[in-house]
Protein backbone atom coordinates (compact mmCIF):
# COMPACT_ATOMS: atom_id res chain seq x y z
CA UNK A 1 -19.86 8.66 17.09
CA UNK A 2 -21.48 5.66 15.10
CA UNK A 3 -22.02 6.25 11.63
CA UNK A 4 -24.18 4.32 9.73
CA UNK A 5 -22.98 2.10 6.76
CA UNK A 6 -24.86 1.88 3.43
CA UNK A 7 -26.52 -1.14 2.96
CA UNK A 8 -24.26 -2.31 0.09
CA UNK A 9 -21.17 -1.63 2.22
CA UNK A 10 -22.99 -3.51 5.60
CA UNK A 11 -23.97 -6.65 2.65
CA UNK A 12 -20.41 -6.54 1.53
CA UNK A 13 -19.07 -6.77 5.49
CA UNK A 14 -21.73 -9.94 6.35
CA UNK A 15 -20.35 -11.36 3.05
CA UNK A 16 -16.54 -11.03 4.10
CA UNK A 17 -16.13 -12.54 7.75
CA UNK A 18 -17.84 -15.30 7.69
CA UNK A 19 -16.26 -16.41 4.20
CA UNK A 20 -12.72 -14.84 5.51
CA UNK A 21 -12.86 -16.91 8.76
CA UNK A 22 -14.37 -19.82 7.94
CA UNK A 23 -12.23 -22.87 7.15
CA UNK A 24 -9.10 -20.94 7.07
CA UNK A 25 -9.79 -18.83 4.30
CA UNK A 26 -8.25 -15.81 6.13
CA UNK A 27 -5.13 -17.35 4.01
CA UNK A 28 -6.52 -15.44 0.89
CA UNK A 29 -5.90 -12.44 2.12
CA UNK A 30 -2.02 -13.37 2.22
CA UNK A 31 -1.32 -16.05 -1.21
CA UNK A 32 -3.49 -12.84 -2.97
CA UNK A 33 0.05 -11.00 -2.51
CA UNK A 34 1.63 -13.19 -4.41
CA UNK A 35 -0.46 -13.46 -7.19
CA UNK A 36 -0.68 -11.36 -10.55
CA UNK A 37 -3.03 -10.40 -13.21
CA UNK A 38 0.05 -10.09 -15.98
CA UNK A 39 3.79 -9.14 -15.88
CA UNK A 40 3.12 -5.69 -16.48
CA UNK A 41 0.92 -5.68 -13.08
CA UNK A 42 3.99 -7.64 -11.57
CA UNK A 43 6.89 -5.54 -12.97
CA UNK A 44 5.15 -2.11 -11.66
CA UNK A 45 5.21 -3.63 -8.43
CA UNK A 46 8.39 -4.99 -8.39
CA UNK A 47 9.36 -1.40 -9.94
CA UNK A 48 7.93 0.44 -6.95
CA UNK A 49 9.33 -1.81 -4.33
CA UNK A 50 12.70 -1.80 -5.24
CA UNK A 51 12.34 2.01 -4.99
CA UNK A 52 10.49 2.52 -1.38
CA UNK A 53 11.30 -1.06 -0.27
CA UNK A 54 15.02 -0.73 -0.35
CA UNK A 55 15.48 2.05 1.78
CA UNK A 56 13.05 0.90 4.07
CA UNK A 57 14.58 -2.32 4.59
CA UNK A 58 17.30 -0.19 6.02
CA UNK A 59 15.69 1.48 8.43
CA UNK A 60 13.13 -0.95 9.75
CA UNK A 61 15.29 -4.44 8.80
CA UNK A 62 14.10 -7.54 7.47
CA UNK A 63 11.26 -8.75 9.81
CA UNK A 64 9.63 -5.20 10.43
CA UNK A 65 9.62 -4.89 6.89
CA UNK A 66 8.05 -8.40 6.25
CA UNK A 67 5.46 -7.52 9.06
CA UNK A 68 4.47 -4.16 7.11
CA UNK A 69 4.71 -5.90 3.74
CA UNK A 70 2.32 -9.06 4.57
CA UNK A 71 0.08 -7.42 7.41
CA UNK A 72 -0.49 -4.26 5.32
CA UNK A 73 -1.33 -6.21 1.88
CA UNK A 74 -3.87 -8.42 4.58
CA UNK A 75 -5.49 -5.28 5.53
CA UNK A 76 -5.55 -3.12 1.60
CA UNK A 77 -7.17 -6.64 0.55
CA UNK A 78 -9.49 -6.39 4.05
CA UNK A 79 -10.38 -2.81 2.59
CA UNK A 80 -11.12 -3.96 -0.82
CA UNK A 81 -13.23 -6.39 -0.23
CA UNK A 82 -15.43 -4.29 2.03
CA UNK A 83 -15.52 -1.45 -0.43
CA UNK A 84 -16.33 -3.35 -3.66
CA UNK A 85 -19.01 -4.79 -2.01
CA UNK A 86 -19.51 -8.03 -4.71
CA UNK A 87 -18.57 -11.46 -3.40
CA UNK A 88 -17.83 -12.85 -6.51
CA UNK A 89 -14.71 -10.94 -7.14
CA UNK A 90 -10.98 -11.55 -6.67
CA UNK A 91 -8.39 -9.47 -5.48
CA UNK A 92 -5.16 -10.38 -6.41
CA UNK A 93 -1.78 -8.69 -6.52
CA UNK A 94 0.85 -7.09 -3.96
CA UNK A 95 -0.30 -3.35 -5.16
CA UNK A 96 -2.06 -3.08 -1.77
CA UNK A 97 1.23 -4.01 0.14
CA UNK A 98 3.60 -2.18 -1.91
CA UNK A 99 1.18 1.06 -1.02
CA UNK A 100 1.96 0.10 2.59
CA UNK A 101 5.57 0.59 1.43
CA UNK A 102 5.16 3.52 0.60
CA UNK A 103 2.97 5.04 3.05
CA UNK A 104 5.74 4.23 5.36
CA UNK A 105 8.49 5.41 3.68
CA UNK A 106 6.47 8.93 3.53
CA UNK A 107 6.67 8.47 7.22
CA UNK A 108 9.88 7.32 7.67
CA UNK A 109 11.50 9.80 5.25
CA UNK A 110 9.29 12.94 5.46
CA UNK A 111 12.47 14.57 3.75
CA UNK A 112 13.25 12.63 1.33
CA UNK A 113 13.54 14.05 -2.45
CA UNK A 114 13.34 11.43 -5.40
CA UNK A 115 14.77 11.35 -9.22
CA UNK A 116 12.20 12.00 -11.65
CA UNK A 117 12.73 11.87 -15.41
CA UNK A 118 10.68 14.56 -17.06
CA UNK A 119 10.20 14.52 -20.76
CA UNK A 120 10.82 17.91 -22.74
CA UNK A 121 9.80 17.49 -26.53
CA UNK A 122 13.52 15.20 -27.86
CA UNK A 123 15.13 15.73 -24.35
CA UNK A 124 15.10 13.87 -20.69
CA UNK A 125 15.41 16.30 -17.87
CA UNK A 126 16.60 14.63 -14.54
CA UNK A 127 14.81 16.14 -11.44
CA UNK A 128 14.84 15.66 -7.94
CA UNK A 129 11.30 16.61 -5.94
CA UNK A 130 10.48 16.39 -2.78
CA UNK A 131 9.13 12.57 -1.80
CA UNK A 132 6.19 13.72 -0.02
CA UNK A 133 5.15 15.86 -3.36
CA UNK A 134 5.54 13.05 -5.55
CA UNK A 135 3.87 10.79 -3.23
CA UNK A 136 0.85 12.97 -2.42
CA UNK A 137 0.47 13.26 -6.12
CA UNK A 138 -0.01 9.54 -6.21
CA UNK A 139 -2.26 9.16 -3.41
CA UNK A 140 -4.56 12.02 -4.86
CA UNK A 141 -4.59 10.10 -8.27
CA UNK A 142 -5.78 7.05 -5.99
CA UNK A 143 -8.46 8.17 -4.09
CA UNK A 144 -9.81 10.15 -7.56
CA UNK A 145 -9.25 7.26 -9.18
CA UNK A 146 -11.17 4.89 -6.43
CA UNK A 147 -14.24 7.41 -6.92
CA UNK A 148 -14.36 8.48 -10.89
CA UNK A 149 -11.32 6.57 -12.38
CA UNK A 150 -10.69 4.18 -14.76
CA UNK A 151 -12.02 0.68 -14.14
CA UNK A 152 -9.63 -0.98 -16.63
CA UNK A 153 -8.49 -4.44 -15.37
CA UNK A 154 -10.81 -4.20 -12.29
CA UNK A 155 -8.38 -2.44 -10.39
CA UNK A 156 -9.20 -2.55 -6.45
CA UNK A 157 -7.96 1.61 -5.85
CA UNK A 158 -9.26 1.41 -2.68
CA UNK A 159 -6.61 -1.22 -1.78
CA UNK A 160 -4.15 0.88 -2.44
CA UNK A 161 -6.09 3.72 -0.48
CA UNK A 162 -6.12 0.78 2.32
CA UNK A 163 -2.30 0.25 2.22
CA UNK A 164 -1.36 3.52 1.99
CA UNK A 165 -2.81 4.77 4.99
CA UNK A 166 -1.89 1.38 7.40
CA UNK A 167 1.56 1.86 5.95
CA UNK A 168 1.79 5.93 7.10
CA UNK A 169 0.26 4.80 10.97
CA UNK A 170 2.70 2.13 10.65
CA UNK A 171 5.64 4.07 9.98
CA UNK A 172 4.60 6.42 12.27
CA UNK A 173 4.58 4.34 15.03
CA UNK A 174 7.70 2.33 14.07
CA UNK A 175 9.46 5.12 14.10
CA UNK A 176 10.12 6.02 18.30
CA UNK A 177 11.49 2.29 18.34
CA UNK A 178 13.75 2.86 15.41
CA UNK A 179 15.04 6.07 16.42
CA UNK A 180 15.88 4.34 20.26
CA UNK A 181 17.37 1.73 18.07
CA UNK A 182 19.92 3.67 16.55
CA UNK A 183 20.74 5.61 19.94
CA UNK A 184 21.48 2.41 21.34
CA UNK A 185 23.94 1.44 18.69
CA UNK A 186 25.49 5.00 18.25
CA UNK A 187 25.78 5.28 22.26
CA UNK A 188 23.85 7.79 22.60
């Protein structure tokens, strides 16, 4: 079926390969990981990869991790630049990447249950919900976000949006090789 794009989005696209191709500017799309806005931007990164990135570096290993971590921020950039649709804009920032993180870990650990902290009045409460709640909570809050949100500090939602979804069809599809993986070791 061929859809139609809008002609902001198709402007946006003509904009973007020629500029991301030409004279190997493709690059951007990788140095933007490591780039920042502030350290808050960079600490709330750094905060949600040491929570979905460690125990995927477990399961997938180093390199499959780098892979998903570099090729998925590439593509959340890829999808912000089409969506925002003005050439004169940066993207910067691993947020896009560290959604890929996640969107695998949702894949990799459909199961999982994580440690919240909820507030009540003078007290902490320590709670542990289901990853896939918490997660789809997050990704809701994205894509409302990407269409009504707040625009405070330009953020690119739909990079996020981007990374979460390569990171889910990437864990998805890691996921056969890792589980022959571990049969081989275990002998089974």
């Amino acid at each position: 079926m061929f859809v139609s794009l809008p002609s902001r989005k198709k402007a946006a696209l003509r904009w973007a390969t020629p500029v991301l191709f030409a004279d190997g500017s493709v690059l951007r799309l990788f140095t933007a990981l490591f780039l920042h806005a502030d350290w808050s931007h960079l600490l709330g990164n750094l905060v949600f990869l040491l929570i979905f990135g460690l125990p995927a570096e477990r399961v997938l290993g180093p390199w499959r991790l780098l892979l998903l971590f570099l090729v998925g921020g590439a593509v959340s950039n890829l999808v912000a630049i089409y969506t925002m649709g003005s050439p004169d804009q940066i993207i910067i920032g691993a947020s896009g990447a560290v959604s890929a993180l996640i969107g695998a870990y949702l894949a990799l650990f459909p199961g999982a249950r994580l440690g919240v902290v909820i507030p009540l009045g003078l007290f902490l409460e320590f709670v542990r919900a289901p990853a896939y709640l918490l997660i789809g909570v997050w990704a809701a809050l994205q894509v409302v976000f990407a269409h009504i949100g707040p625009s405070f500090g330009m953020v690119a939602w739909w990079a996020h949006i981007g990374g979460f979804v390569f990171g889910v069809v990437y864990g998805v599809y890691v996921r056969a090789a890792i589980a022959r993986r571990l049969r081989k070791r275990h002998g089974f």
